[in-house]
C-alpha atoms as a PDB file:
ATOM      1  CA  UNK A   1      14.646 -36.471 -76.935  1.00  0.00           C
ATOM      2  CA  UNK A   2      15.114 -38.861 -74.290  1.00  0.00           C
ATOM      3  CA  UNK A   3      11.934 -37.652 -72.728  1.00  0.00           C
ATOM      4  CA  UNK A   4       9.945 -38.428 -75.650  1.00  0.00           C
ATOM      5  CA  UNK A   5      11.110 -41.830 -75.314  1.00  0.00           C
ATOM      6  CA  UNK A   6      10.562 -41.894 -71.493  1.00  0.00           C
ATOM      7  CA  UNK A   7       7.076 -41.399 -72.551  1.00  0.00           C
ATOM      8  CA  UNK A   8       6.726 -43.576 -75.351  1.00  0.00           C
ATOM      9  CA  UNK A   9       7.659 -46.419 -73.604  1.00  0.00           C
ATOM     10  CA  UNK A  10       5.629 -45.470 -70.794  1.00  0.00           C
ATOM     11  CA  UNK A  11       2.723 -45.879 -73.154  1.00  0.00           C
ATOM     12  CA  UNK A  12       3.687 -48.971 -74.710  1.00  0.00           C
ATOM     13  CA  UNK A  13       3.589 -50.757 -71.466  1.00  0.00           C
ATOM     14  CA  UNK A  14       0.162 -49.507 -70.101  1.00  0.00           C
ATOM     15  CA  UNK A  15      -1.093 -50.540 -73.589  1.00  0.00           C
ATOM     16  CA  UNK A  16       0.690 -54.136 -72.681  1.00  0.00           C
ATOM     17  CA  UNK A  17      -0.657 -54.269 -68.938  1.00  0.00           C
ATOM     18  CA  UNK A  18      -4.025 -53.255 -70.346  1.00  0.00           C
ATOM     19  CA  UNK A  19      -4.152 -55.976 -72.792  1.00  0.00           C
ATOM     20  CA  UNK A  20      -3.185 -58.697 -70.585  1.00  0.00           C
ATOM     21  CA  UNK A  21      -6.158 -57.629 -68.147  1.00  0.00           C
ATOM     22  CA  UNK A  22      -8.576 -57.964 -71.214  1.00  0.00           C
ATOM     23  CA  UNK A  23      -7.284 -60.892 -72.020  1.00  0.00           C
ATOM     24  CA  UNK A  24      -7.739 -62.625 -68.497  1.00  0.00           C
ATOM     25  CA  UNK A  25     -10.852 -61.336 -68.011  1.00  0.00           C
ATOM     26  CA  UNK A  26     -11.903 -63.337 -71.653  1.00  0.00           C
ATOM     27  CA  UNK A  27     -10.529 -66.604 -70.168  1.00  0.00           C
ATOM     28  CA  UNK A  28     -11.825 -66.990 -66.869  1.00  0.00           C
ATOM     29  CA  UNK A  29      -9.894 -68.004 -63.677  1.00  0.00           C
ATOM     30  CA  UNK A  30      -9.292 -71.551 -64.782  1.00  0.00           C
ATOM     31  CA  UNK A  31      -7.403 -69.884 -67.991  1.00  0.00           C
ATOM     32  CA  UNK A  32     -10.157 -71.427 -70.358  1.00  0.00           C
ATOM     33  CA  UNK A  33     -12.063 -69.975 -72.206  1.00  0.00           C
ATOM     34  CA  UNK A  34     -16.135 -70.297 -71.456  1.00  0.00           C
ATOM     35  CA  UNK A  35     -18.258 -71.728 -74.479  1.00  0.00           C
ATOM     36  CA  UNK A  36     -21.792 -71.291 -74.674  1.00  0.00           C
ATOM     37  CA  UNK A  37     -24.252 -74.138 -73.601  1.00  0.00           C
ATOM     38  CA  UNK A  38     -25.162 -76.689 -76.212  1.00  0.00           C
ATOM     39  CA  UNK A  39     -29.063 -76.733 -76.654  1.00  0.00           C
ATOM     40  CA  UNK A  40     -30.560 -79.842 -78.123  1.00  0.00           C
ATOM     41  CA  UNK A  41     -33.317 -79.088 -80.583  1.00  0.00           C
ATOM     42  CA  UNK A  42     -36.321 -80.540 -79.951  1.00  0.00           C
ATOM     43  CA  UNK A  43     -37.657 -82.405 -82.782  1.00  0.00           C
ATOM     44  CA  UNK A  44     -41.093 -81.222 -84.349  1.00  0.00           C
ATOM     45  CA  UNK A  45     -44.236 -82.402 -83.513  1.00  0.00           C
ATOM     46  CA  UNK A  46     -46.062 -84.459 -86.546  1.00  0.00           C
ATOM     47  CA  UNK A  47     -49.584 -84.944 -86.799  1.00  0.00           C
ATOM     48  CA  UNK A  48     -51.192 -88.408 -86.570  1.00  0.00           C
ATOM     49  CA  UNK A  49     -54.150 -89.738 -88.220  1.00  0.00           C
ATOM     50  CA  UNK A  50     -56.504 -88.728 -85.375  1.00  0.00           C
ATOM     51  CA  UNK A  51     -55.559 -85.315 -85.735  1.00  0.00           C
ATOM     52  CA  UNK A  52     -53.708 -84.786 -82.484  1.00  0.00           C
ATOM     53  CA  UNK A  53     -50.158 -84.283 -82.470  1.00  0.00           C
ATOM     54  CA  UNK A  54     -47.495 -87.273 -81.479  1.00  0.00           C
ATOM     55  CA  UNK A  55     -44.468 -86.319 -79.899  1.00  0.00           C
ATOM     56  CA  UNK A  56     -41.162 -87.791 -81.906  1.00  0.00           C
ATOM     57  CA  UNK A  57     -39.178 -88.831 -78.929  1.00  0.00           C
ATOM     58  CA  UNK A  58     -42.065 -90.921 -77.228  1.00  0.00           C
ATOM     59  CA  UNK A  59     -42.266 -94.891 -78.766  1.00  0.00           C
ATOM     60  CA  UNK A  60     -45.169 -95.275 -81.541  1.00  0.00           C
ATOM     61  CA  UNK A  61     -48.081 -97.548 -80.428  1.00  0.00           C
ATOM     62  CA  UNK A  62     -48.266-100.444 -82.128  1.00  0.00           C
ATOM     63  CA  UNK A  63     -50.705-100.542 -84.796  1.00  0.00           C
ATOM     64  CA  UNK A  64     -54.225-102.261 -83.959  1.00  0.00           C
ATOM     65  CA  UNK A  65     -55.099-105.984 -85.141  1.00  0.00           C
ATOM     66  CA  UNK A  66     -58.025-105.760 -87.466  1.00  0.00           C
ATOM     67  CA  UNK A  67     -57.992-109.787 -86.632  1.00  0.00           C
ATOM     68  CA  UNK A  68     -58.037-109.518 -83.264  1.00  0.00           C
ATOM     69  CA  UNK A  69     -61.917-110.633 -81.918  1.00  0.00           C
ATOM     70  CA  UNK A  70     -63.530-107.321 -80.557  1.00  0.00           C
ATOM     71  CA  UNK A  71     -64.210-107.453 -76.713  1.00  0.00           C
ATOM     72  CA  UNK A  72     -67.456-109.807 -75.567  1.00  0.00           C
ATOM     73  CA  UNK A  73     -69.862-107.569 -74.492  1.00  0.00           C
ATOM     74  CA  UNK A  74     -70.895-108.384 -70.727  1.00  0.00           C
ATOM     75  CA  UNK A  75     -74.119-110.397 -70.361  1.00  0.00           C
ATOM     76  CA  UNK A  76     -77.079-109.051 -68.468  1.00  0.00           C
ATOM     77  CA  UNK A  77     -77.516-110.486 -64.669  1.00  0.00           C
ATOM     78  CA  UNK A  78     -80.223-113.006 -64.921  1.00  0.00           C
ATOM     79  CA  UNK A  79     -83.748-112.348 -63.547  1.00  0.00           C
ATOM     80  CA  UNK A  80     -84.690-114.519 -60.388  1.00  0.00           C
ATOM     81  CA  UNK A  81     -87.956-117.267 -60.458  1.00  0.00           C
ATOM     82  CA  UNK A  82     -90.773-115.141 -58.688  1.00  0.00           C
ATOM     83  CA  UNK A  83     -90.760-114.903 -54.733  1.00  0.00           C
ATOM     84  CA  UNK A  84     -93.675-117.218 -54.977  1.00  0.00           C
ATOM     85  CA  UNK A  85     -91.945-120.395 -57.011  1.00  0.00           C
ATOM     86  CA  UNK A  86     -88.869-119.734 -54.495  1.00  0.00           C
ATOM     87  CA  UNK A  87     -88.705-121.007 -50.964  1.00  0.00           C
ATOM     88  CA  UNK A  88     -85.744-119.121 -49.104  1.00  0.00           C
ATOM     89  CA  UNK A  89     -85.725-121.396 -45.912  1.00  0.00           C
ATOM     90  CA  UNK A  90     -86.856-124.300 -43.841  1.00  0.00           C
ATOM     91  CA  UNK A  91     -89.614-123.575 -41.934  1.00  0.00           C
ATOM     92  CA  UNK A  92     -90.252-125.693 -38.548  1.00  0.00           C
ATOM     93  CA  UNK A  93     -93.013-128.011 -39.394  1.00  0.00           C
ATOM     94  CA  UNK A  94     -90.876-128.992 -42.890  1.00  0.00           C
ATOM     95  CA  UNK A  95     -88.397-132.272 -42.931  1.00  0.00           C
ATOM     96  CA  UNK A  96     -86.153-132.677 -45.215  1.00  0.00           C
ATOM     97  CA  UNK A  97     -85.673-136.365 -47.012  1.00  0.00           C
ATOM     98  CA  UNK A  98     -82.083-136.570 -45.865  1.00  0.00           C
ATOM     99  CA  UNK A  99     -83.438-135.784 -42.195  1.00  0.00           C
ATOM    100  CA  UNK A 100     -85.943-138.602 -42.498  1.00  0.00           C
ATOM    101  CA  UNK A 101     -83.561-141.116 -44.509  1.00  0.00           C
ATOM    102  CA  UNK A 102     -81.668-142.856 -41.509  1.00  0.00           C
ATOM    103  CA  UNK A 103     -84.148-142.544 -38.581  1.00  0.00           C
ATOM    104  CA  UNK A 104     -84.796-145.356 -36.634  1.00  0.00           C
ATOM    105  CA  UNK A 105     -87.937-146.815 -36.643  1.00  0.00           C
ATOM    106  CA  UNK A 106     -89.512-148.083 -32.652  1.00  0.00           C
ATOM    107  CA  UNK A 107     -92.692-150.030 -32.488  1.00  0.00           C
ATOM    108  CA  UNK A 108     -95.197-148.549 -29.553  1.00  0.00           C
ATOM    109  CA  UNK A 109     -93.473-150.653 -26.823  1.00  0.00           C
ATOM    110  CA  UNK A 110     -90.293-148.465 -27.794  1.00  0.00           C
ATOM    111  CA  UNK A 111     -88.393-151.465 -29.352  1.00  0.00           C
ATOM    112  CA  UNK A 112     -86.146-150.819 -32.183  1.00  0.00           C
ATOM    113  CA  UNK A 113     -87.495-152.930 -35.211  1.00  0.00           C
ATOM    114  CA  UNK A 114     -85.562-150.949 -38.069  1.00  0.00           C
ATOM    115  CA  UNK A 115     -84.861-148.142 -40.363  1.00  0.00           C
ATOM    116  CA  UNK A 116     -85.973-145.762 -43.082  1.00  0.00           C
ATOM    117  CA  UNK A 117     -84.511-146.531 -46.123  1.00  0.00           C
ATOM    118  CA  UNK A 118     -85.978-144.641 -48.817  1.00  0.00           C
ATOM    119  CA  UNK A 119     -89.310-142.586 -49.231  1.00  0.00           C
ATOM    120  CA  UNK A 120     -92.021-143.202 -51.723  1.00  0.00           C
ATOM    121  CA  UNK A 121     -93.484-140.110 -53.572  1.00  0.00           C
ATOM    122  CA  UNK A 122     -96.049-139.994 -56.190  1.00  0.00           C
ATOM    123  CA  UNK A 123     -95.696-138.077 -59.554  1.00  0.00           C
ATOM    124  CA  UNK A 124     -97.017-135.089 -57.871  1.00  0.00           C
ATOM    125  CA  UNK A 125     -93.735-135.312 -55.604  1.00  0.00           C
ATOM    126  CA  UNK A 126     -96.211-136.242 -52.667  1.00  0.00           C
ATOM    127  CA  UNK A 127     -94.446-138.619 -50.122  1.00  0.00           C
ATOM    128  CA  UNK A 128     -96.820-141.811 -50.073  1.00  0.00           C
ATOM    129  CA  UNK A 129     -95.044-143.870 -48.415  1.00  0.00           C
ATOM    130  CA  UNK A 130     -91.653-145.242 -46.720  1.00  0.00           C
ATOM    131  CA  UNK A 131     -89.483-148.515 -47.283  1.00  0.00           C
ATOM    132  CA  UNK A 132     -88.122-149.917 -44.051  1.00  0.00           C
ATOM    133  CA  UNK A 133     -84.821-151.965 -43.634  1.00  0.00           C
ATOM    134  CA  UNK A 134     -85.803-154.608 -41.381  1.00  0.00           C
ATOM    135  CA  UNK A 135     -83.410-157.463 -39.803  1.00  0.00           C
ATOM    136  CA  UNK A 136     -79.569-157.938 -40.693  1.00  0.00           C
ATOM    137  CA  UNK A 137     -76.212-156.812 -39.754  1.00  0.00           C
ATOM    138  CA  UNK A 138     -74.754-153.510 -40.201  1.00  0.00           C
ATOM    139  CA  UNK A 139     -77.241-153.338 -43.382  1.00  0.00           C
ATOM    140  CA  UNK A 140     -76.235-156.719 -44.332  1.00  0.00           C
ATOM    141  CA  UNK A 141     -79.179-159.497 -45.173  1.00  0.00           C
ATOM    142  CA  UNK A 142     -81.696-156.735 -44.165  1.00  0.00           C
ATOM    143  CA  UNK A 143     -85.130-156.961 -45.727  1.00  0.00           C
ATOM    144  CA  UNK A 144     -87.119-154.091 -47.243  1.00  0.00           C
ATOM    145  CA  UNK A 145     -90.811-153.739 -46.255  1.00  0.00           C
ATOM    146  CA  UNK A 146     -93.182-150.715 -47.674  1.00  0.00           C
ATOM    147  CA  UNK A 147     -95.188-148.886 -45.141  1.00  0.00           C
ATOM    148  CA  UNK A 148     -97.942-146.219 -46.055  1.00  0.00           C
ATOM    149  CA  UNK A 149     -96.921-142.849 -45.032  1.00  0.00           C
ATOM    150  CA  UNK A 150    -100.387-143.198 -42.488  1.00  0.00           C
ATOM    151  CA  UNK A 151     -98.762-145.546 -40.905  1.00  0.00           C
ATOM    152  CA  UNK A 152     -95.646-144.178 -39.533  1.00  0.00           C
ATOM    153  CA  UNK A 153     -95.563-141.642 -37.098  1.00  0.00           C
ATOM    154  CA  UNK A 154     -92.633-138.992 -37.966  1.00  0.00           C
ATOM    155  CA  UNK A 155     -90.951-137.320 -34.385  1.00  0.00           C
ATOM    156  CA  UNK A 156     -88.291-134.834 -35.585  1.00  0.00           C
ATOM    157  CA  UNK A 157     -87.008-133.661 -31.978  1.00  0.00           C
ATOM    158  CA  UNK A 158     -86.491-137.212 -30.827  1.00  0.00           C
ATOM    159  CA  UNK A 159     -85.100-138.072 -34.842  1.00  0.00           C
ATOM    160  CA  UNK A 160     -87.216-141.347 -35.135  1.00  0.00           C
ATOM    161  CA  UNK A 161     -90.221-142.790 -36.522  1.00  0.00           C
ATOM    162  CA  UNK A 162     -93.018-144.721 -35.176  1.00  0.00           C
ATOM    163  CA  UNK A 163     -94.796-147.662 -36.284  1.00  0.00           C
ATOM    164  CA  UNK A 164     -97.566-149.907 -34.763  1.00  0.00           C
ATOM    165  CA  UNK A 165     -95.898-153.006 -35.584  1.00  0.00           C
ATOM    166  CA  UNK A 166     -93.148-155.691 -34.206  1.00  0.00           C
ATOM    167  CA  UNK A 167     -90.297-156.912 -35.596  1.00  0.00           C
ATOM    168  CA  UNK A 168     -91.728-160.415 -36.468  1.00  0.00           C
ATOM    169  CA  UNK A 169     -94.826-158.355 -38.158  1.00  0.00           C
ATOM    170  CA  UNK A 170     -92.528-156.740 -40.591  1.00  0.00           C
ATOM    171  CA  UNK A 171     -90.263-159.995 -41.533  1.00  0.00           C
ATOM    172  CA  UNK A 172     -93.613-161.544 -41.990  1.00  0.00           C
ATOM    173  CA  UNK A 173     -94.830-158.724 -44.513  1.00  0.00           C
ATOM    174  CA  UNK A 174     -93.659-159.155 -48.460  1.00  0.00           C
ATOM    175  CA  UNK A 175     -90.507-157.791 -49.387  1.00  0.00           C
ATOM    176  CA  UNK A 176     -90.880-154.580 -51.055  1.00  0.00           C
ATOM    177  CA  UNK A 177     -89.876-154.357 -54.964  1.00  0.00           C
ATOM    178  CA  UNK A 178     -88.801-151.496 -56.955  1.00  0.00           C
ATOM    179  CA  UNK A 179     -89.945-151.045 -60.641  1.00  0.00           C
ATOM    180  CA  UNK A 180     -86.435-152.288 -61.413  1.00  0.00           C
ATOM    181  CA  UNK A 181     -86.318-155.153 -59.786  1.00  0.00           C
ATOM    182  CA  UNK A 182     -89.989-155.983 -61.270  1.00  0.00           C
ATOM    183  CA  UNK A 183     -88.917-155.551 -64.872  1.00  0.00           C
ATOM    184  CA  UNK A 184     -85.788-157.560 -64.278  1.00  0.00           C
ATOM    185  CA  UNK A 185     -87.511-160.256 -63.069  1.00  0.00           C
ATOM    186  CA  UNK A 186     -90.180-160.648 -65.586  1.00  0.00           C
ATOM    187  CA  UNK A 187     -87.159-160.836 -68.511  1.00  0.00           C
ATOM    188  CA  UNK A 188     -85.310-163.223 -66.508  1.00  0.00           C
ATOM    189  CA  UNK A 189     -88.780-164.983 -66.567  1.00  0.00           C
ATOM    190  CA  UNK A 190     -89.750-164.562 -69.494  1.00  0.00           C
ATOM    191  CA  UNK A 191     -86.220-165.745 -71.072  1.00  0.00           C
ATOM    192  CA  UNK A 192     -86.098-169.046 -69.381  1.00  0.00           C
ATOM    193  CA  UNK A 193     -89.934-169.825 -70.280  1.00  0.00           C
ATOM    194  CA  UNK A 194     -89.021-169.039 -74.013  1.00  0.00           C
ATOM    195  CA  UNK A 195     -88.861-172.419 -76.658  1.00  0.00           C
ATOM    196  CA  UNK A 196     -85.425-173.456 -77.389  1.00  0.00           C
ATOM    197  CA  UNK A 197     -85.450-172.682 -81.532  1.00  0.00           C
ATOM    198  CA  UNK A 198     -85.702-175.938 -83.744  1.00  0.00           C
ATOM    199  CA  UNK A 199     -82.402-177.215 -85.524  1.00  0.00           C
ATOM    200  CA  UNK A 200     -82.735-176.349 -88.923  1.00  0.00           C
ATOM    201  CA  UNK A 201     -83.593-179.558 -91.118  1.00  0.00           C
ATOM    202  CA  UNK A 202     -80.653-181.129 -93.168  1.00  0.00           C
ATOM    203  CA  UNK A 203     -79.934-180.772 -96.992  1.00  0.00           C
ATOM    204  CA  UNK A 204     -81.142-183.890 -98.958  1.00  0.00           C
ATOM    205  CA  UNK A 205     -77.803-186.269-100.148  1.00  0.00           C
ATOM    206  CA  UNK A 206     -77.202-186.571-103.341  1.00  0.00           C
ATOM    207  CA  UNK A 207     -78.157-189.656-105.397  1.00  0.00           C
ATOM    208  CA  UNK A 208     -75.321-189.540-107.337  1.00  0.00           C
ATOM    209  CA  UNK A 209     -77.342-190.412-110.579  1.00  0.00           C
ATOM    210  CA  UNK A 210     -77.530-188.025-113.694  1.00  0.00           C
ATOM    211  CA  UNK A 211     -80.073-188.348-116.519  1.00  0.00           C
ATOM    212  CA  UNK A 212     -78.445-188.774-119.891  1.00  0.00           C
ATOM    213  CA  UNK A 213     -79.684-187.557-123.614  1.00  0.00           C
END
């Protein structure tokens, strides 16, 4: 009898030891118990008008403006004149206006008797001529005199011009006039030569009489 017991109780406690075992082994070191991860589902996929796919978790695109002015097409580059209508540089024997405006002008016995002022062309653009400033200070009081382009004698290397006159020949000559100057002088002339206009005549008084019936 009292080994039957010996061996039930013998029993009963391997069943306990074994039990405990399983039931550390369940919760770990840390005594807790381990859960399973949590896995997000990812959301479907829906198909946009296009016929692609869109993905749900990306931000829509904003929809297009139909009023919104469609993009200017860019222009074509522009076609150059012909080689022949284009001149590309200066060549040696050329002068440019702004070279010539400016130079000083020397007589043969190398005095200085004035400067180019302007440059005469014809409607063909072909330089006829050149109008001197002649006399004054600093530009001040100076006198303009036109010179046929024969006449003058154009040294770029040395930047002056050459004339066959003096000084007192060129205050002699007529002062040169531009078209301007012409026309404004002929209105001023021709408004001080014009008639002063006649009063007009006075009403005739009354006579203060009436005719009666």
């Amino acid at each position: 009898m009292m080994k039957r017991l010996l061996m039930t109780t013998a029993a009963a406690s391997l069943l306990a030891i074994g039990a405990s075992a399983y039931a550390q082994d369940n919760t770990g070191a840390t005594g807790q118990s381990q859960q399973p991860p949590v896995v997000t589902p990812t959301p479907p996929a829906s198909n946009d008008a296009t016929g692609g796919t869109t993905d749900m978790n990306s931000p829509a695109a904003p929809p297009a403006d139909p009023a919104a002015p469609a993009p200017a097409a860019e222009a074509a580059p522009a076609n150059p004149p012909p080689s022949d209508a284009v001149i590309s540089a200066q060549s040696a024997g050329e002068l440019r206006a702004d070279q010539l405006i400016g130079m000083t002008v020397y007589n043969a016995e190398g005095e200085k008797v004035g400067a180019v002022h302007d440059i005469i062309l014809d409607k063909e653009g072909k330089a006829t001529g050149v109008v001197l400033s002649v006399g004054g200070v600093l530009g001040v009081g100076a006198k303009s005199v036109g010179l046929t382009w024969k006449e003058i004698d154009v040294k770029p290397e040395q930047q002056q011009v050459q004339i066959s006159y003096t000084k007192d020949q060129l205050e002699a000559a007529p002062d040169f006039k531009t078209t301007e100057q012409i026309n404004s002088e002929m209105n001023a002339q021709q408004g001080a030569a014009a008639p002063a206009a006649a009063p007009a005549p006075a009403p005739a008084p009354a006579t203060g009489t009436s005719t009666q019936p």
